[in-house]
Protein backbone atom coordinates (compact mmCIF):
# COMPACT_ATOMS: atom_id res chain seq x y z
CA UNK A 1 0.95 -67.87 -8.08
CA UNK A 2 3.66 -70.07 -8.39
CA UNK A 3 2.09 -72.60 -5.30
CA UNK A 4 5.76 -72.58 -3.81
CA UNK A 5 4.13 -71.76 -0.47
CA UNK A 6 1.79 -74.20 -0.34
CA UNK A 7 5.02 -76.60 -0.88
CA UNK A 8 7.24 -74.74 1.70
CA UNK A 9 4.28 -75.25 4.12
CA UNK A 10 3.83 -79.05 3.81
CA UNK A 11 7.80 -79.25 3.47
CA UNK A 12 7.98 -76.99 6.98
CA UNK A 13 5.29 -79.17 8.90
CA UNK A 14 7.51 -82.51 7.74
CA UNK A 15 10.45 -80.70 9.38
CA UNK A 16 8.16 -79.74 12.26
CA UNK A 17 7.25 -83.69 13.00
CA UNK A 18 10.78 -84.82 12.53
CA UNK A 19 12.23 -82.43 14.94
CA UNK A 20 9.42 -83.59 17.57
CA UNK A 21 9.84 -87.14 17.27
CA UNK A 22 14.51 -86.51 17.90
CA UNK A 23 13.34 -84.11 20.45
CA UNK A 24 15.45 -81.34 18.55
CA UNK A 25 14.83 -78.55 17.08
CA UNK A 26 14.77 -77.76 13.45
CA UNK A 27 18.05 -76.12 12.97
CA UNK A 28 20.27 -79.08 14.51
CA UNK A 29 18.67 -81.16 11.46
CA UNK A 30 19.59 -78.94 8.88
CA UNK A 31 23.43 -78.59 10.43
CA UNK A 32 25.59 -76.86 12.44
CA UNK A 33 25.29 -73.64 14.47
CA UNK A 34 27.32 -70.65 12.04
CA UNK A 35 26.56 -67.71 13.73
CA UNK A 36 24.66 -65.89 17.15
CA UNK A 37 23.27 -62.84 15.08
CA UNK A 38 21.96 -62.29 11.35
CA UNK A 39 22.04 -58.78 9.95
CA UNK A 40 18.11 -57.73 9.08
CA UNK A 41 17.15 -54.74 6.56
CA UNK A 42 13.49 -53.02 7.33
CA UNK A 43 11.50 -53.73 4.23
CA UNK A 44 9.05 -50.81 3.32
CA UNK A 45 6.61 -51.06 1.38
CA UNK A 46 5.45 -48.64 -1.19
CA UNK A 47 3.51 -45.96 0.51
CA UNK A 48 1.10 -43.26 -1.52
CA UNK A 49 3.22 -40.06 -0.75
CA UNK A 50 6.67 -39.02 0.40
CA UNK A 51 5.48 -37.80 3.59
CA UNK A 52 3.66 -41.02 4.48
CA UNK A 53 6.84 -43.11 3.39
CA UNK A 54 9.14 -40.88 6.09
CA UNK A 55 6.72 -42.05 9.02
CA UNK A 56 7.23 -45.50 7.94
CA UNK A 57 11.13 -45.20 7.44
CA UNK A 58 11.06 -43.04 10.85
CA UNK A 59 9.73 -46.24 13.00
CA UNK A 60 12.35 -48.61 11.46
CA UNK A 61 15.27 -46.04 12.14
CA UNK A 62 13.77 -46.00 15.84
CA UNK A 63 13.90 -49.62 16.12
CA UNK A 64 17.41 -49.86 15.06
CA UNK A 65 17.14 -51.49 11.82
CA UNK A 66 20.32 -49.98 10.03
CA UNK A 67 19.89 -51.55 6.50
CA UNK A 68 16.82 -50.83 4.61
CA UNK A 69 14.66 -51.70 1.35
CA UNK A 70 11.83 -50.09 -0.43
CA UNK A 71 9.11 -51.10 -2.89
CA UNK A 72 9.46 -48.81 -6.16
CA UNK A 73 5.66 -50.13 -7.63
CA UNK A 74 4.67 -48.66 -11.14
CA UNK A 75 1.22 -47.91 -8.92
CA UNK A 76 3.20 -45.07 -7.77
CA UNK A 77 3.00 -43.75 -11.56
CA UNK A 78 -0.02 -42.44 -13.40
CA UNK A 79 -0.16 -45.22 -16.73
CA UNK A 80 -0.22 -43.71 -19.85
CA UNK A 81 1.56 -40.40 -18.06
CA UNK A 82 4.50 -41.38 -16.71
CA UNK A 83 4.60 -44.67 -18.20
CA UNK A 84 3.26 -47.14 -20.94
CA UNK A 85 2.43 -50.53 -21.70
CA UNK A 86 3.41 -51.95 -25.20
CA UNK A 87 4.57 -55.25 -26.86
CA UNK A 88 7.71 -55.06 -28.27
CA UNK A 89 9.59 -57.34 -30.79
CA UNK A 90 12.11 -59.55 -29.14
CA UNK A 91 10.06 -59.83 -25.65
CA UNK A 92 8.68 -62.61 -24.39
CA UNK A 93 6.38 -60.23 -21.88
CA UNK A 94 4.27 -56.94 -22.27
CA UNK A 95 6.39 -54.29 -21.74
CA UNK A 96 6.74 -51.42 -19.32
CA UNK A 97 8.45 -48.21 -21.02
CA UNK A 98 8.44 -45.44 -17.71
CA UNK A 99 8.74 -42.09 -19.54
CA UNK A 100 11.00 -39.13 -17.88
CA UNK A 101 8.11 -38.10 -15.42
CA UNK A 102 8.32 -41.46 -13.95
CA UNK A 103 11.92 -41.62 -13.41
CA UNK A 104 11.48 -37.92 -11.75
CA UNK A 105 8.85 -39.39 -9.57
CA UNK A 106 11.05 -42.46 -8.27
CA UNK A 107 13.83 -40.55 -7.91
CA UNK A 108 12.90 -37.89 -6.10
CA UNK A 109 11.02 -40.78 -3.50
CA UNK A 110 14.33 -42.53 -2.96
CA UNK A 111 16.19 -39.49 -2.82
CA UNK A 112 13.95 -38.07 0.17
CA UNK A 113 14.34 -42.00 1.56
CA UNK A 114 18.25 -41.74 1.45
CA UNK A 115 18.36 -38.05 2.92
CA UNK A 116 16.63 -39.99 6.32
CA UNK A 117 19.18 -42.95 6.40
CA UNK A 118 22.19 -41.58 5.55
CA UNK A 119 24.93 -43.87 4.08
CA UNK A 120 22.78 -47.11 5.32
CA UNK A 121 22.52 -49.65 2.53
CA UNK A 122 19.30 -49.25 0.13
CA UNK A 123 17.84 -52.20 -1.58
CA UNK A 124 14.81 -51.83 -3.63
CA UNK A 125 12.02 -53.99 -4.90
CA UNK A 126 8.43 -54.77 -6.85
CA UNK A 127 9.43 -51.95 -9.71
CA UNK A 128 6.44 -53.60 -12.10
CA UNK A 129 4.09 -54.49 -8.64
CA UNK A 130 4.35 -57.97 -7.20
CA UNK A 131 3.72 -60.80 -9.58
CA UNK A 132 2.70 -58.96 -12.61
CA UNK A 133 2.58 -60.21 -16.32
CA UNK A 134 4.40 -57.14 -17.49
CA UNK A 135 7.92 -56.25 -17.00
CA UNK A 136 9.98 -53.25 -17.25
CA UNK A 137 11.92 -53.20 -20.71
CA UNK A 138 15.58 -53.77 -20.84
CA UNK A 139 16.63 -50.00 -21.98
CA UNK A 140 14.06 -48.38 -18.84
CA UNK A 141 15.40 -50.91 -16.73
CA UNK A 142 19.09 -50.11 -17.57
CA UNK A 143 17.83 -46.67 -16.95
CA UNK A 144 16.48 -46.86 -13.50
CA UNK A 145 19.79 -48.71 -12.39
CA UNK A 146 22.11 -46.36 -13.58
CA UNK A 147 19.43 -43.48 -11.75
CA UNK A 148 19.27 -45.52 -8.81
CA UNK A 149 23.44 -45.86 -8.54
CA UNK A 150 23.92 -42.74 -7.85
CA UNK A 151 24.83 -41.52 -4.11
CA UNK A 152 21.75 -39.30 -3.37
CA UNK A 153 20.16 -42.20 -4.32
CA UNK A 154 19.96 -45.70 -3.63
CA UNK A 155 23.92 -45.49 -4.27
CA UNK A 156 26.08 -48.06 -4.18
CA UNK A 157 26.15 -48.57 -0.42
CA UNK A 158 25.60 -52.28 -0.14
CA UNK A 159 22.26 -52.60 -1.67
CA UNK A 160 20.98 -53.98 -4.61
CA UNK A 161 17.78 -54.29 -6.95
CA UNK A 162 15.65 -57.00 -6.95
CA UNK A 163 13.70 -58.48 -9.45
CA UNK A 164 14.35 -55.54 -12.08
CA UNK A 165 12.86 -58.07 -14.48
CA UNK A 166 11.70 -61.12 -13.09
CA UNK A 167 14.16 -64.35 -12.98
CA UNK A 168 12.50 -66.41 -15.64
CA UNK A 169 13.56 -64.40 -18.58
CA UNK A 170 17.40 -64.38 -17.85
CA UNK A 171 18.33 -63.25 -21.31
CA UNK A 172 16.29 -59.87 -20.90
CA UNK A 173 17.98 -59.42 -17.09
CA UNK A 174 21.89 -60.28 -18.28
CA UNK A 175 21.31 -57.41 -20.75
CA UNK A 176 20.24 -55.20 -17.60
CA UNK A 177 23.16 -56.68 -15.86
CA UNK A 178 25.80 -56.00 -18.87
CA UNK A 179 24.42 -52.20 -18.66
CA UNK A 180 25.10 -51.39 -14.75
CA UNK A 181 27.27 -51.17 -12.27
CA UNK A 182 24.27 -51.48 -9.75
CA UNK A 183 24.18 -54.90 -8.52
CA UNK A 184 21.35 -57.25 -9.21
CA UNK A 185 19.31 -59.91 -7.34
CA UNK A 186 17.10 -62.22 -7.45
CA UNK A 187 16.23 -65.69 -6.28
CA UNK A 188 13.27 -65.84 -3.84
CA UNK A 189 10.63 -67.32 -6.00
CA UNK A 190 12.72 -70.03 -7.36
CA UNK A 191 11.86 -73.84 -6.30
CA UNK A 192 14.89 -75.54 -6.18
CA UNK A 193 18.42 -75.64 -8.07
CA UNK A 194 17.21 -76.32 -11.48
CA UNK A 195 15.49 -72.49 -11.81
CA UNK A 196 18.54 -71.16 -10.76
CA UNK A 197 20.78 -72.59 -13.25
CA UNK A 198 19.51 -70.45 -16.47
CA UNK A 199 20.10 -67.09 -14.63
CA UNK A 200 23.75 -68.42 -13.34
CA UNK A 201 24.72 -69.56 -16.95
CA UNK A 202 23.45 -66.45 -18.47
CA UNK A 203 25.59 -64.18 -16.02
CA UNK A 204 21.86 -62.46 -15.50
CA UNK A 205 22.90 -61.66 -11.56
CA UNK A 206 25.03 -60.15 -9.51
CA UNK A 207 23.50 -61.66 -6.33
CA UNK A 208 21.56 -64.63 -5.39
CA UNK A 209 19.24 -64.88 -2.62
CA UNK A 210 17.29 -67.79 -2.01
CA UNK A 211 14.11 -68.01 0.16
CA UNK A 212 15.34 -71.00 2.49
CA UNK A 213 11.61 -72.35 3.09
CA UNK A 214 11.29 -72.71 -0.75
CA UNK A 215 14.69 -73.28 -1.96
């Protein structure tokens, strides 16, 4: 929605050509060699049922990943049960405002999630479902952190949230920030260092991870 791919892809295929016409490839153009291995966390998206979630985490524990993260979509929740949309004063988006059934219902998914990896780092992702026009509401979304911090949950193993509200409304995520000890993150959508530079001056992250085909 943004049309940053279709930018990374002409940007990539420039790269591509330059590297064939040195006779090198990519990575000697963009500098030197750092490192021989880059840690990886198994991304997994949200599945319709604990059970059907486990068989997913299952085949990333048997092929070795040891770092993990998890979609946490509001189409897990039944609207208007577990949560609600509404326009509040003061927000720049619609708002998402989960109720206590929701929070039950996440929890008790990440909790069955953490039970099969142990004291592996949790991340988690996609809360209001990918590239919505609704976002959670500071107060839920303080919420959910401060749910998600604790140790039968996500804890605070090394993992983070991502996207708890989405980047371009840095005043709503420093509040969400101010009110956790969770860490947040965000970053991958953003086209250069000019998007960036809002969220940094508001103090709206705890983490920043850019998407190096876009950034």
């Amino acid at each position: 929605p943004r049309k940053t791919g279709a930018m990374c892809g002409i940007e990539c295929a420039c790269w591509d050509i330059t590297g064939k016409i040195y006779g090198v490839p990519v990575w000697k153009l963009l500098g030197p060699k750092l490192r021989d291995k880059v840690r990886m966390y198994g991304d997994t998206p949200q599945k319709s049922s604990i059970s059907a979630m486990q068989t997913a985490v299952q085949e990333r524990l048997d092929q070795g990943f040891t770092w993990f993260k998890t979609d946490l979509q509001r189409s897990y929740l039944t609207s208007n049960t577990d949560y609600t949309l509404n326009s509040q004063a003061g927000y720049p988006y619609r708002c998402i405002t989960v109720n206590d059934s929701g929070f039950d219902k996440w929890a008790k998914y990440i909790e069955a999630y953490r039970k099969m990896i142990g004291t592996a780092p949790l991340s988690s992702d996609h809360y209001q479902n990918w590239a919505s026009a609704e976002n959670l509401d500071v107060p839920t979304a303080i919420k959910l952190a401060n749910l998600m911090a604790d140790a039968s949950r996500q804890g605070m193993y090394g993992g983070w949230m991502e996207d708890i509200i989405a980047w371009y409304y840095p005043d709503q995520l420093k509040q969400v920030n101010d009110g956790t000890d969770m860490p947040m993150l965000t970053g991958e959508d953003m086209y250069c260092l000019d998007e960036l530079q809002p969220a940094i001056e508001a103090g709206a992250l705890t983490y920043f991870q850019p998407d190096q085909s876009t950034f």
